[in-house]
N, C-alpha and C. Protein backbone atom coordinates (compact mmCIF):
# COMPACT_ATOMS: atom_id res chain seq x y z
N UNK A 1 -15.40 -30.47 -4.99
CA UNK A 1 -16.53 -30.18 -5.88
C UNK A 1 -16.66 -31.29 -6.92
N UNK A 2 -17.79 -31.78 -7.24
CA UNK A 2 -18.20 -32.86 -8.00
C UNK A 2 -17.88 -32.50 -9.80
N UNK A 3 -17.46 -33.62 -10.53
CA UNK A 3 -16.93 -33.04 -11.86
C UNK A 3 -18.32 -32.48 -12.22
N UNK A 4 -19.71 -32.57 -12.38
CA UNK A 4 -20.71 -31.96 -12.86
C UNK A 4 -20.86 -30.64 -12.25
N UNK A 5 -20.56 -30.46 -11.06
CA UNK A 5 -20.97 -29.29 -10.63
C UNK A 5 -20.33 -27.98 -10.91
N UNK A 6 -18.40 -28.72 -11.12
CA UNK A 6 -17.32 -27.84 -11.14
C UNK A 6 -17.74 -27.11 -12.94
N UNK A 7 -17.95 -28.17 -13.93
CA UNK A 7 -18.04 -28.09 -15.33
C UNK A 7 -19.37 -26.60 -15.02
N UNK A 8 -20.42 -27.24 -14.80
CA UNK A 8 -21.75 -25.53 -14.43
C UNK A 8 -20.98 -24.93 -14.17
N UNK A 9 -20.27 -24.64 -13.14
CA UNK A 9 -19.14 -23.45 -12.64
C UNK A 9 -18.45 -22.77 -13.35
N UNK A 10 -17.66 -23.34 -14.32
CA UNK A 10 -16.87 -22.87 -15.55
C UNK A 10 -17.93 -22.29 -16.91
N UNK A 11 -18.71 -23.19 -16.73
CA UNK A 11 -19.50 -22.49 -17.67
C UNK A 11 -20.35 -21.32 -17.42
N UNK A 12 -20.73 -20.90 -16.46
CA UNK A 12 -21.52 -20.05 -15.81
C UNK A 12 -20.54 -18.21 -15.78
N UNK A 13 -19.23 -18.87 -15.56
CA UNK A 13 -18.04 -17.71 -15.88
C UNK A 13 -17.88 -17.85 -16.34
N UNK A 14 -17.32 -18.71 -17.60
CA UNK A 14 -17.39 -17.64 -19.11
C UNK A 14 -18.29 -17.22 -19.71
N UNK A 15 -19.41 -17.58 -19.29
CA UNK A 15 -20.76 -16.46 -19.81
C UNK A 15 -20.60 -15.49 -19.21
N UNK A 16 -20.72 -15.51 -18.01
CA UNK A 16 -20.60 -13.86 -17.25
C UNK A 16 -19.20 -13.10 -17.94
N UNK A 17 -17.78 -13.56 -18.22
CA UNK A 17 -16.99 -12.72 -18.61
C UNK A 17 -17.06 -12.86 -20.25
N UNK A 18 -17.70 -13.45 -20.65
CA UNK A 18 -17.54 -12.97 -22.23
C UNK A 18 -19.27 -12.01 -22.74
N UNK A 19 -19.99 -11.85 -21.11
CA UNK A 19 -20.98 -10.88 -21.13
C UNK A 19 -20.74 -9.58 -20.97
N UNK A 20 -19.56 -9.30 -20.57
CA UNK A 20 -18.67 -8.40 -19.65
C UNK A 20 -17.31 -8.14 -20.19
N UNK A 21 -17.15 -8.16 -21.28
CA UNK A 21 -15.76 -8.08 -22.13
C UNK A 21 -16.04 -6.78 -23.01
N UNK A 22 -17.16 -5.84 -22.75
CA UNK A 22 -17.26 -5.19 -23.95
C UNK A 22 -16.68 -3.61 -23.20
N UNK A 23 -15.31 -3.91 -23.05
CA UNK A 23 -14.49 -2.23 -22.66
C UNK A 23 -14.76 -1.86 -23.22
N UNK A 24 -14.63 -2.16 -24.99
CA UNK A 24 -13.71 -1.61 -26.29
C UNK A 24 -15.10 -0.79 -26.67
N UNK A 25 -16.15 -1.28 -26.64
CA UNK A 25 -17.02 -0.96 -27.09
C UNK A 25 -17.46 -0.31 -26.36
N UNK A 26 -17.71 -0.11 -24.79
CA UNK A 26 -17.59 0.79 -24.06
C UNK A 26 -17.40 2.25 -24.07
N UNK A 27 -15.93 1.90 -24.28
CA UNK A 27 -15.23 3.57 -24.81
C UNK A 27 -15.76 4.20 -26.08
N UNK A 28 -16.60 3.11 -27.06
CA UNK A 28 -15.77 3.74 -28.47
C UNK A 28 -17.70 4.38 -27.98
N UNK A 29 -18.70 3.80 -27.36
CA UNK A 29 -19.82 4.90 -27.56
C UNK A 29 -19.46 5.92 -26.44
N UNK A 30 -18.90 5.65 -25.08
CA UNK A 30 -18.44 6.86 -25.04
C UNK A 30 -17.97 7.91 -25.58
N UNK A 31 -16.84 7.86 -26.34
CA UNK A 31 -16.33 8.60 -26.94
C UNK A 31 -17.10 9.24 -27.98
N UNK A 32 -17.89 8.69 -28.57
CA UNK A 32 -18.74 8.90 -29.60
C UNK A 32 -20.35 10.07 -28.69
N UNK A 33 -20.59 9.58 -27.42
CA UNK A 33 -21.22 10.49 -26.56
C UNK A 33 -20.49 11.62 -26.77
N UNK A 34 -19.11 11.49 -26.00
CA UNK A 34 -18.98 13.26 -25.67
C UNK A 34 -18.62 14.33 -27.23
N UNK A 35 -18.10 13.49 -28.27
CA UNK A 35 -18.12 13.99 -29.32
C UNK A 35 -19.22 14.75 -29.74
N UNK A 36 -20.55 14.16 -29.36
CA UNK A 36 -22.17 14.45 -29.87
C UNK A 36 -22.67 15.73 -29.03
N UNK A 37 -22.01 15.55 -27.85
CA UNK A 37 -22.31 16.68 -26.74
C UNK A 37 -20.94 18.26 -27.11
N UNK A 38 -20.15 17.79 -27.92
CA UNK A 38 -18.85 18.63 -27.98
C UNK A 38 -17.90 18.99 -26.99
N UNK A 39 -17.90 17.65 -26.46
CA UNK A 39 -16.82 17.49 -25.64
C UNK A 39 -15.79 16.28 -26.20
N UNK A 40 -14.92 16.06 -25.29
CA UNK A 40 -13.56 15.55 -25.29
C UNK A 40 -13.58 13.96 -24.84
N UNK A 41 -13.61 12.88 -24.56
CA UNK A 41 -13.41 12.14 -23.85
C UNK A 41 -11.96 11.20 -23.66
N UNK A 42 -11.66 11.12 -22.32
CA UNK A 42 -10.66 10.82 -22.49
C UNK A 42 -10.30 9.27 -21.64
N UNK A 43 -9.51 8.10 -22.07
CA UNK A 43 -9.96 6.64 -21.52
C UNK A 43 -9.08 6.73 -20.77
N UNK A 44 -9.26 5.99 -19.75
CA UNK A 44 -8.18 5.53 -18.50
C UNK A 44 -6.95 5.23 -19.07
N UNK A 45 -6.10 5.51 -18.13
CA UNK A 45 -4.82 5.02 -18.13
C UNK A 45 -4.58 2.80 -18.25
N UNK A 46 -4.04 3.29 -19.52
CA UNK A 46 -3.83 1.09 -19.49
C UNK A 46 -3.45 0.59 -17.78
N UNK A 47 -3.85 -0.47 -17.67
CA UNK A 47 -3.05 -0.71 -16.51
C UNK A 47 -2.23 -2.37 -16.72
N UNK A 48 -2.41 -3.01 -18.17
CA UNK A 48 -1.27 -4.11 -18.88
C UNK A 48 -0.86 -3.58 -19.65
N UNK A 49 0.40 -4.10 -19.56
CA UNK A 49 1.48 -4.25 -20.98
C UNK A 49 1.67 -6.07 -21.29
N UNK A 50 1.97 -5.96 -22.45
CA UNK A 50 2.72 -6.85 -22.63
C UNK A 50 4.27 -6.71 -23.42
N UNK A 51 5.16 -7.19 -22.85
CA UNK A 51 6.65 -7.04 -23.11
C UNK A 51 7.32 -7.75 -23.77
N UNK A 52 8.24 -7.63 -24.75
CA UNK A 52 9.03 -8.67 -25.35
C UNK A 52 10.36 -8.05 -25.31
N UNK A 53 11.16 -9.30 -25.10
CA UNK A 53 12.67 -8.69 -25.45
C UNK A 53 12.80 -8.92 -26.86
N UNK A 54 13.36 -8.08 -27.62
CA UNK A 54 13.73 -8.35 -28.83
C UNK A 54 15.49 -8.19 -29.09
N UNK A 55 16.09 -8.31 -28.38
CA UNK A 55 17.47 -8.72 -28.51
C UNK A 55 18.32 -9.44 -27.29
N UNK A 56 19.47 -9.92 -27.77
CA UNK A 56 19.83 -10.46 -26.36
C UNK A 56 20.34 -9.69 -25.24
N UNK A 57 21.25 -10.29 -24.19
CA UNK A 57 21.51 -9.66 -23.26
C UNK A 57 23.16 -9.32 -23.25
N UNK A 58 23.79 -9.97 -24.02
CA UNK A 58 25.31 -9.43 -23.87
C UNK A 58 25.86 -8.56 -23.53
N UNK A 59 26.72 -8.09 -22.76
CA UNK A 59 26.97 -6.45 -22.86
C UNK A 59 25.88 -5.47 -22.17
N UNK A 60 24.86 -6.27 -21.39
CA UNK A 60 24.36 -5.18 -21.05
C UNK A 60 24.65 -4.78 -19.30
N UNK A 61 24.33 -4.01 -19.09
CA UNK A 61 24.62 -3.23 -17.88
C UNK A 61 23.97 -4.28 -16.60
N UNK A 62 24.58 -3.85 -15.17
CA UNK A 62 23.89 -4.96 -14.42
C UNK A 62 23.00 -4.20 -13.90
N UNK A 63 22.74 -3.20 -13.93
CA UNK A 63 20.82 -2.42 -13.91
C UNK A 63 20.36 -2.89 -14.79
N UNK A 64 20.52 -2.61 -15.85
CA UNK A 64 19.59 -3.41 -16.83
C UNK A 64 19.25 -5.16 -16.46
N UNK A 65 20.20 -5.90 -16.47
CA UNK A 65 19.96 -7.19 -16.15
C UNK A 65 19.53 -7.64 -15.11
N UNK A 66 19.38 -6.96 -14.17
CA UNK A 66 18.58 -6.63 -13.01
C UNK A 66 16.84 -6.53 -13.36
N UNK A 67 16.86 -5.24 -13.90
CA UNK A 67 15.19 -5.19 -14.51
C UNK A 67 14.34 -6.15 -15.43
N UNK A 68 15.55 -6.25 -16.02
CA UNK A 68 15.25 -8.03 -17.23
C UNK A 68 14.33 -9.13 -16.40
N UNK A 69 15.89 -9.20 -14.99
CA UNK A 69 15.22 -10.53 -14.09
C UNK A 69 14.03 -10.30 -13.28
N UNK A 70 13.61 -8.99 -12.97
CA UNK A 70 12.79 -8.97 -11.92
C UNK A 70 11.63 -8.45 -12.84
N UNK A 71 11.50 -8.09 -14.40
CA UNK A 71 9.90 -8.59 -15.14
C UNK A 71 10.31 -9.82 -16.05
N UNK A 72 11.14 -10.66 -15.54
CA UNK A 72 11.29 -12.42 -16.05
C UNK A 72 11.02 -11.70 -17.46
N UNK A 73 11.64 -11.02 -18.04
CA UNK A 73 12.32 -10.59 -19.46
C UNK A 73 13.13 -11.98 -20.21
N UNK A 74 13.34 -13.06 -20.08
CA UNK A 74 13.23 -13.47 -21.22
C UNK A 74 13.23 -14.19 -22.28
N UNK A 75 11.89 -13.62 -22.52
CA UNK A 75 10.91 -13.81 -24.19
C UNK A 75 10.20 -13.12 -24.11
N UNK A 76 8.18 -13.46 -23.68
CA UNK A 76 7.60 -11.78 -23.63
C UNK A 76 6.89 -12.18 -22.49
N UNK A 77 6.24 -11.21 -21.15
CA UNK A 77 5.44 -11.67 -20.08
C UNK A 77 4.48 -10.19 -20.11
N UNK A 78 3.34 -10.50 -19.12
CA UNK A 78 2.39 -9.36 -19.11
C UNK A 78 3.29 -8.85 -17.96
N UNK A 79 3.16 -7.62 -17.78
CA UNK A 79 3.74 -6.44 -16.74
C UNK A 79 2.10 -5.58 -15.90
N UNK A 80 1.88 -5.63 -15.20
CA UNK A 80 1.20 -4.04 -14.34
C UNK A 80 1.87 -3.00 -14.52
N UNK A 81 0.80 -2.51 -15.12
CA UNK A 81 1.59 -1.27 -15.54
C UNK A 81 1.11 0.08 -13.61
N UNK A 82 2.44 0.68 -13.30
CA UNK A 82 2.62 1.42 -12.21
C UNK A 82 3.85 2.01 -12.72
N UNK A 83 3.88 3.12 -11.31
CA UNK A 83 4.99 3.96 -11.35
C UNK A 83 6.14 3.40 -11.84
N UNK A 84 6.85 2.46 -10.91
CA UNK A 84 7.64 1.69 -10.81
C UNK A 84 8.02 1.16 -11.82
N UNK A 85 7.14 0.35 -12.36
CA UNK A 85 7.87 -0.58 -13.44
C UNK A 85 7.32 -0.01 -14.84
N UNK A 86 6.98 1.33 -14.73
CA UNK A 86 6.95 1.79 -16.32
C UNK A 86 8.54 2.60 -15.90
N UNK A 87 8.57 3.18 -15.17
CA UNK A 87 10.12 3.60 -14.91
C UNK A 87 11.04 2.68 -15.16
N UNK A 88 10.90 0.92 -14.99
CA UNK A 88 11.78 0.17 -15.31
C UNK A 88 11.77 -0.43 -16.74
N UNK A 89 10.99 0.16 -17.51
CA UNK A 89 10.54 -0.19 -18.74
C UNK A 89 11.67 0.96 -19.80
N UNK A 90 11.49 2.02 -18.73
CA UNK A 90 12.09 3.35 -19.73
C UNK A 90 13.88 2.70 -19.62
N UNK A 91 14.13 2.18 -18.67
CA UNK A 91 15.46 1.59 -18.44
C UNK A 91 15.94 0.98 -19.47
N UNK A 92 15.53 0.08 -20.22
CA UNK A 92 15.86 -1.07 -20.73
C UNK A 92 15.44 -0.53 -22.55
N UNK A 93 16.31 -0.40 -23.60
CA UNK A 93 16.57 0.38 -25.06
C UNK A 93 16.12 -0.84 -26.00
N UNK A 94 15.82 -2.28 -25.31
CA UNK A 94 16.11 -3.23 -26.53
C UNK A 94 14.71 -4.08 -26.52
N UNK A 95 13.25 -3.21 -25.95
CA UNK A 95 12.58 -4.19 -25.63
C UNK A 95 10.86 -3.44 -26.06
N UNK A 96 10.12 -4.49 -26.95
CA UNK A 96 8.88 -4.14 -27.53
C UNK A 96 8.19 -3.87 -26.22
N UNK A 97 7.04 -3.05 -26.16
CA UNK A 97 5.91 -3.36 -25.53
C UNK A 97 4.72 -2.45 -25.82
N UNK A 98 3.54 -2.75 -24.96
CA UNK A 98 2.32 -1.91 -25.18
C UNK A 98 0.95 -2.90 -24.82
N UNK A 99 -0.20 -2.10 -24.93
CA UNK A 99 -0.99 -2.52 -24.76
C UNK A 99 -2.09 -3.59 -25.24
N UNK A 100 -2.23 -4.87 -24.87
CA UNK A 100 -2.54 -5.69 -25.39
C UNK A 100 -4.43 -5.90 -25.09
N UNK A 101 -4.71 -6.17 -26.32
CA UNK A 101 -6.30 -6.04 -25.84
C UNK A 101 -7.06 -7.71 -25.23
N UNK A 102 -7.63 -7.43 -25.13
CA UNK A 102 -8.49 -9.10 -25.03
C UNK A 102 -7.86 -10.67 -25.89
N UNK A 103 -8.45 -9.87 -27.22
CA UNK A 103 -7.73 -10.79 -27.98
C UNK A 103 -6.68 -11.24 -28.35
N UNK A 104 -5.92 -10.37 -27.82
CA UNK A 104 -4.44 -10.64 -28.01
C UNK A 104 -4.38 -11.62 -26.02
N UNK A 105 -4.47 -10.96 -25.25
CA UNK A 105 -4.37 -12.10 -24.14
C UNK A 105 -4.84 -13.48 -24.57
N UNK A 106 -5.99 -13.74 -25.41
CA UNK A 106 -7.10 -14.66 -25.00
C UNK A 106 -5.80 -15.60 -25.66
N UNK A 107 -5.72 -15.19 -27.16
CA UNK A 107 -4.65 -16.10 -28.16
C UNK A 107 -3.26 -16.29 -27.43
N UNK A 108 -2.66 -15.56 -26.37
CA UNK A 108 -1.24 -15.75 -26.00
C UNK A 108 -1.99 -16.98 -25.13
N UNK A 109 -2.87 -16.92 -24.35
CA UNK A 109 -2.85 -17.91 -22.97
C UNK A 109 -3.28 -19.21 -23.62
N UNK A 110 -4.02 -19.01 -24.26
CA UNK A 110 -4.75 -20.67 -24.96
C UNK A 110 -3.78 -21.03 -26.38
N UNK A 111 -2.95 -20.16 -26.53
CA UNK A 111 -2.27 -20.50 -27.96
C UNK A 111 -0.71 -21.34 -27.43
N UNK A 112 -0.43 -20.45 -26.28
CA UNK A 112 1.23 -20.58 -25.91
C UNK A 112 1.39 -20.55 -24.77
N UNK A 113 0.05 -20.77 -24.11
CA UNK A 113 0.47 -20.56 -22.70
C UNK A 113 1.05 -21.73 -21.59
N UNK A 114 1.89 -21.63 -21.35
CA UNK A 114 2.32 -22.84 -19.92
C UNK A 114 2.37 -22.87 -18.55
N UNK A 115 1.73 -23.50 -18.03
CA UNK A 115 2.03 -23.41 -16.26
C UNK A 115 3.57 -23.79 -15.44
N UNK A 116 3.89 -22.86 -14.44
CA UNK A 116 5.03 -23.36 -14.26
C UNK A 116 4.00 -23.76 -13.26
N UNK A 117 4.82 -25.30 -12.99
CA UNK A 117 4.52 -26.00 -11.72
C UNK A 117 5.42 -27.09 -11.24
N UNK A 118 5.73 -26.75 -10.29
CA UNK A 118 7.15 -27.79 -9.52
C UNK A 118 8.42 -26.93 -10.25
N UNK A 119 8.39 -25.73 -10.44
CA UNK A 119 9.37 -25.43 -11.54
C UNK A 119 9.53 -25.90 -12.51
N UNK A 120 8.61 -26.45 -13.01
CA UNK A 120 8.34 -27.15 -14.38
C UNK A 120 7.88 -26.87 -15.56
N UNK A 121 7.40 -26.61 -16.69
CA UNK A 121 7.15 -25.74 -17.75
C UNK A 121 5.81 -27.03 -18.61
N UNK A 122 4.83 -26.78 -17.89
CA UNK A 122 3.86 -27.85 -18.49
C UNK A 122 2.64 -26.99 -19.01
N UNK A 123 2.26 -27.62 -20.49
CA UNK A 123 1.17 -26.95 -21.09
C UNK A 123 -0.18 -26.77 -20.29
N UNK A 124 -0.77 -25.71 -21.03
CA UNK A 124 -1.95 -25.76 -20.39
C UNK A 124 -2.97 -26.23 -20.98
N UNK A 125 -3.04 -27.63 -20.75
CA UNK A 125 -4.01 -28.68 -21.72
C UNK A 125 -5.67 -28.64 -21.43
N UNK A 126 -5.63 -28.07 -19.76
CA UNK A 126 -7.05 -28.16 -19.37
C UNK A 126 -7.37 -27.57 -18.36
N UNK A 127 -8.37 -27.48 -17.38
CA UNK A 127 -8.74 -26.49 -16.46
C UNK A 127 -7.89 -27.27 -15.11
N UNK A 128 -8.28 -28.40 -15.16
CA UNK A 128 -7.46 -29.06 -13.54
C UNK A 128 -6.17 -28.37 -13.16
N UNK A 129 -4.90 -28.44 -14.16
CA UNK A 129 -3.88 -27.55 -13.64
C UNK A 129 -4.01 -26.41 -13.08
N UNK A 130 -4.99 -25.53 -13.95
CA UNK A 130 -5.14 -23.94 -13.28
C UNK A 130 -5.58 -24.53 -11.85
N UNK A 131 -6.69 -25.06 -11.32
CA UNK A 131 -7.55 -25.37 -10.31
C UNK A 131 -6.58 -26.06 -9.42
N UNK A 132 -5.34 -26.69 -9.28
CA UNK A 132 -5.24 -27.70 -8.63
C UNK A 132 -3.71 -26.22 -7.92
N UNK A 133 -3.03 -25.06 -8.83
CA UNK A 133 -2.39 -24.47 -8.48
C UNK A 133 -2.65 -22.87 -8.29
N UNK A 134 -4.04 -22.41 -9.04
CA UNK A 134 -4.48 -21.21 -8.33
C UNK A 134 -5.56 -21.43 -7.65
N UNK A 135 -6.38 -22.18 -7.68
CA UNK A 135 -8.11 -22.35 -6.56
C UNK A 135 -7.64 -21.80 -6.00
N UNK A 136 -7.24 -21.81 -4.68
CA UNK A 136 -6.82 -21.72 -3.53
C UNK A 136 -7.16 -19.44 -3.69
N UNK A 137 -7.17 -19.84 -5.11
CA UNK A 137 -7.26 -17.79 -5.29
C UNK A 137 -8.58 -17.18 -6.05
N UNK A 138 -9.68 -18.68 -6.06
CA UNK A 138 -10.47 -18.75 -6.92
C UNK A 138 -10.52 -18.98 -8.23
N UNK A 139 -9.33 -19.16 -8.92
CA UNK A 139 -9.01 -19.38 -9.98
C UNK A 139 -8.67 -20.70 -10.81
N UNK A 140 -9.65 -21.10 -11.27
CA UNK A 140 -10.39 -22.66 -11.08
C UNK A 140 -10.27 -22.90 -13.15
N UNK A 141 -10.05 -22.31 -13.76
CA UNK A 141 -10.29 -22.42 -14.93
C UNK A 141 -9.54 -21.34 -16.17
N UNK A 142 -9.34 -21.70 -17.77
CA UNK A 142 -8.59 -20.76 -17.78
C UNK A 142 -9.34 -19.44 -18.03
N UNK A 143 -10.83 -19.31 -18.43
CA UNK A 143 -11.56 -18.01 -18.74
C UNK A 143 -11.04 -17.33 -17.28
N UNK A 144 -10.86 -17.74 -16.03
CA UNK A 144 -10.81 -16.74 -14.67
C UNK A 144 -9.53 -16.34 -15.36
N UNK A 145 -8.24 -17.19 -15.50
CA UNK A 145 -7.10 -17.06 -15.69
C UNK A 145 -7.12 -15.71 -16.24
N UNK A 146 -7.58 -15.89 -17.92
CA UNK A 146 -7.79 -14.66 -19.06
C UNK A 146 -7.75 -13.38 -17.88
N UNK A 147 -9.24 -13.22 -17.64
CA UNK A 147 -10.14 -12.57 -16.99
C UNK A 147 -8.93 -11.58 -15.69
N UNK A 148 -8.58 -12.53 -14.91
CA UNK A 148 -7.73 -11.82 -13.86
C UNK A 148 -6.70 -11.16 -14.31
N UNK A 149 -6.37 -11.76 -15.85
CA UNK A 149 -4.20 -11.33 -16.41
C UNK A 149 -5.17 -9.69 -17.05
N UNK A 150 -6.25 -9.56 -18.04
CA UNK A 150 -6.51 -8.55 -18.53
C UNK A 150 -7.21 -7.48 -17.67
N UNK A 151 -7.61 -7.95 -16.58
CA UNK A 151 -8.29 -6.94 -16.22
C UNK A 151 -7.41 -6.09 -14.43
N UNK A 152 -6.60 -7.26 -14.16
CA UNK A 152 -5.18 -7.12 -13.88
C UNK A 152 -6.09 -6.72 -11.58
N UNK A 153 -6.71 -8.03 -12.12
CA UNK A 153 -7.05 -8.27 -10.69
C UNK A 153 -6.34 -7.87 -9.32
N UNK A 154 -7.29 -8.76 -8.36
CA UNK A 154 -6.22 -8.70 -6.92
C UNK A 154 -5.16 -9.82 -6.97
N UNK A 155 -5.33 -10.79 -7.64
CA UNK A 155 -4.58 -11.93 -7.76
C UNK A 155 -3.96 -11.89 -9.47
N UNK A 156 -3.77 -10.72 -9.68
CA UNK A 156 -2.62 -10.57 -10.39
C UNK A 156 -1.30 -11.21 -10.61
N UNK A 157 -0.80 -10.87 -9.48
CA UNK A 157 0.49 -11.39 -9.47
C UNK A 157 1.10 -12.56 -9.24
N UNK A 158 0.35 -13.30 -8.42
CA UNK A 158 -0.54 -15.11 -8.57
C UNK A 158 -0.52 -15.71 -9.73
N UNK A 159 -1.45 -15.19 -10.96
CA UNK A 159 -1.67 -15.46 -11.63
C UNK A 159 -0.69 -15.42 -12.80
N UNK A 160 -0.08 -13.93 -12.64
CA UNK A 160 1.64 -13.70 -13.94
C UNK A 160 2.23 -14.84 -13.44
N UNK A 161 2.75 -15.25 -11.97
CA UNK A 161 3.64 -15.57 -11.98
C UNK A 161 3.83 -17.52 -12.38
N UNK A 162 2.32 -17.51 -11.95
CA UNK A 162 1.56 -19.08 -12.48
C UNK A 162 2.27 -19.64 -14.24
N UNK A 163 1.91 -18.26 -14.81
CA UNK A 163 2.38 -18.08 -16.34
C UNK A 163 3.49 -18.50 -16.28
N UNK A 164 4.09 -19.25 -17.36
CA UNK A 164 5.75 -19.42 -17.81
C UNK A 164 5.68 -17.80 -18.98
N UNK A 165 6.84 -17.64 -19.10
CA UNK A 165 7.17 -16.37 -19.90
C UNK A 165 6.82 -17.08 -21.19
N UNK A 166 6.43 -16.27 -22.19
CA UNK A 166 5.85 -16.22 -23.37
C UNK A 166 6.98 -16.42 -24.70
N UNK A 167 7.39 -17.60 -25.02
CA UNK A 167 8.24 -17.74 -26.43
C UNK A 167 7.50 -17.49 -27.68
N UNK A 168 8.08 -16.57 -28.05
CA UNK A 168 7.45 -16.12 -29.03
C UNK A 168 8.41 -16.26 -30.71
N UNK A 169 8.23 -16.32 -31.49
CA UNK A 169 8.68 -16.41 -32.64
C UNK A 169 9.01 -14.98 -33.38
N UNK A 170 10.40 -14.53 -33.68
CA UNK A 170 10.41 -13.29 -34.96
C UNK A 170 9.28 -13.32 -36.03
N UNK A 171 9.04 -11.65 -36.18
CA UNK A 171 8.00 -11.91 -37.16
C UNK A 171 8.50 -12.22 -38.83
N UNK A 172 8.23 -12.46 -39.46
CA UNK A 172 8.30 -12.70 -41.08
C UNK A 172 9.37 -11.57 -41.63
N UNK A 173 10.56 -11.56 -41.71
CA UNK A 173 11.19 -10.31 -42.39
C UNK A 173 12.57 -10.25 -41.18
N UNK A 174 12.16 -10.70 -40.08
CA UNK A 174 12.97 -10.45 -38.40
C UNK A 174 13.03 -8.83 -38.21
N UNK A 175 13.21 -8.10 -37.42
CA UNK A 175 13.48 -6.71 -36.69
C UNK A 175 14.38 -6.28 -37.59
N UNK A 176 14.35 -4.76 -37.88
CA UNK A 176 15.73 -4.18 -38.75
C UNK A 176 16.20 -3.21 -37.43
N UNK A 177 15.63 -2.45 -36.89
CA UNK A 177 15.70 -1.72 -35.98
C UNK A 177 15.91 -1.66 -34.96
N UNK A 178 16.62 -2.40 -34.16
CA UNK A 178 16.29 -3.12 -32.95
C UNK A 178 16.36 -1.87 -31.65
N UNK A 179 16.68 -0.90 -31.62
CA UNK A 179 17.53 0.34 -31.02
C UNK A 179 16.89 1.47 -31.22
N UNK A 180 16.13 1.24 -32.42
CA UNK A 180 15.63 2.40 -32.56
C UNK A 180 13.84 2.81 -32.41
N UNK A 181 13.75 3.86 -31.89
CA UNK A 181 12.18 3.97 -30.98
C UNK A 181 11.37 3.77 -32.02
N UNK A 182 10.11 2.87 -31.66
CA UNK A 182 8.70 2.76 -32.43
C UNK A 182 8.07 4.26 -33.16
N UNK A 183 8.27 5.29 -32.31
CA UNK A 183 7.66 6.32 -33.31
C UNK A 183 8.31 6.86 -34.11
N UNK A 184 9.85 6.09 -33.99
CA UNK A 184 10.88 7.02 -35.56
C UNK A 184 11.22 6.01 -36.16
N UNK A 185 10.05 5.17 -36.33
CA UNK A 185 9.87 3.72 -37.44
C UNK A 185 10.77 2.90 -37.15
N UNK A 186 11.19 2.41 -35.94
CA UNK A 186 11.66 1.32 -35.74
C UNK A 186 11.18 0.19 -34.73
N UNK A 187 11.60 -0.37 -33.75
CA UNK A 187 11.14 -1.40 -33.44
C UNK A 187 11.15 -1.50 -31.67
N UNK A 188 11.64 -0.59 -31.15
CA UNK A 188 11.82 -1.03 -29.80
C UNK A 188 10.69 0.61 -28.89
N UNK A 189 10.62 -0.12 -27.85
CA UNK A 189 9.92 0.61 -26.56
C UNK A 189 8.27 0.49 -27.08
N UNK A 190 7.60 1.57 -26.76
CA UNK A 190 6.36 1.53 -26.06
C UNK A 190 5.19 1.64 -27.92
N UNK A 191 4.59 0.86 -27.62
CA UNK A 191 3.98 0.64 -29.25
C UNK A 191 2.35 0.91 -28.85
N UNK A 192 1.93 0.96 -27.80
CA UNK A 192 0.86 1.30 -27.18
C UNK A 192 0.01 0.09 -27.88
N UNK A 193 -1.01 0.56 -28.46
CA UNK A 193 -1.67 -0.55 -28.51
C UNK A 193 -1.08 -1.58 -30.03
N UNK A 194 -0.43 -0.85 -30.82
CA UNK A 194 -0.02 -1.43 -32.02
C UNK A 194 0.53 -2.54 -31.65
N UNK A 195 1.20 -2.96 -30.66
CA UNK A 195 1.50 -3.81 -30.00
C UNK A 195 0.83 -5.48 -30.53
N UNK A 196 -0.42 -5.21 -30.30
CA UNK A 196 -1.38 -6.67 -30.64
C UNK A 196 -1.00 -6.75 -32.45
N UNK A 197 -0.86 -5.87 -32.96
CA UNK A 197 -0.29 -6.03 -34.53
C UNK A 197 1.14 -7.02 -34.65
N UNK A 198 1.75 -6.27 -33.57
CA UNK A 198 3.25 -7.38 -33.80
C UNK A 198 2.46 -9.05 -32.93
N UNK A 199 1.59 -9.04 -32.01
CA UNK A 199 1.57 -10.11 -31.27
C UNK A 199 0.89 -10.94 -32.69
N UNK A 200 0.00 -10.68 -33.57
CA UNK A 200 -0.82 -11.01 -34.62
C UNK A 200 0.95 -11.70 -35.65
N UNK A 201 1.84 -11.06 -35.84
CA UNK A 201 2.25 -12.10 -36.84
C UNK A 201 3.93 -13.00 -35.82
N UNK A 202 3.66 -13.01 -34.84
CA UNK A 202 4.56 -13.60 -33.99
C UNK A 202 4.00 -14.92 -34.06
């Protein structure tokens, strides 16, 4: 494809997906519908997480270090959320996660994001890398990139695994809690969407 033609191409999808980004807003007049009608509404089940380890691995069990290696636990990576690996989520006592919205993907991939390629850990400076190691999946640029990790495509798993895992920085103060569950004010397991709050000062 010719550099003029490929550039229309990219531009043509991120108009269409930043035409098409409005879940949030989606739900919230839904919700605001069935309220008006006096009903209930209720939103789909998430189908991303995003995960962080927040402590190390010493001492831990070889199930656990097992589940670590097989969601590349560690620093933080997006997960599909399924049976399976929310069951392998409940496994593991020392590790943030929850639901990350748009903006929190858009800032991890263009802020920190790296391609592994050759087993190599190289930034993602521009669209050619995506194109030259996912095309082949249609995935030619990083808005598809975004687009496929949040909305948790057919080429999902293509695409996570394209990702290098996510280094992330302690927030301002570091963790006091590390052990103890998010809803009895501490710091570890499932934060649902509060989640993008910790990704905001990481």
């Amino acid at each position: 494809m010719l550099p003029k033609a490929r550039r229309k191409l990219i531009y043509e999808k991120a108009k269409h997906y930043h035409g098409n980004t409005g879940r949030c807003t989606e739900q919230i007049q839904m919700a605001r519908m069935a309220r008006k009608a006096g009903n209930f509404y209720v939103p789909a089940e998430p189908k991303l997480a995003f995960v962080i380890r927040i402590r190390g691995i010493n001492g831990v069990s070889p199930k656990v270090r097992k589940v670590l290696q097989l969601l590349r636990l560690c620093h933080g990576t997006f997960v599909k959320l399924n049976k399976a690996s929310v069951n392998m989520l409940r496994i593991i006592a020392y590790i943030a996660w929850g639901y990350p919205n748009l903006k929190s993907v858009n800032e991890l991939i263009y802020k920190r994001g790296y391609g592994k390629i050759n087993r190599n850990q190289i930034a993602l400076t521009g669209n050619t890398l995506i194109a030259q190691s996912l095309g082949k999946y249609s995935i030619i640029c990083m808005e598809d990139l975004i687009h496929e990790i949040y909305t948790v495509g057919k080429r999902f798993k293509e695409a996570n695994n394209f990702l290098w895992p996510f280094k992330l920085s302690f927030p301002r103060g570091g963790m006091k809690k590390k052990t103890t569950h998010f809803v009895e004010s501490g710091d570890a397991r499932n934060r649902e969407d509060q989640i993008n709050r910790l990704l905001l000062e990481r």
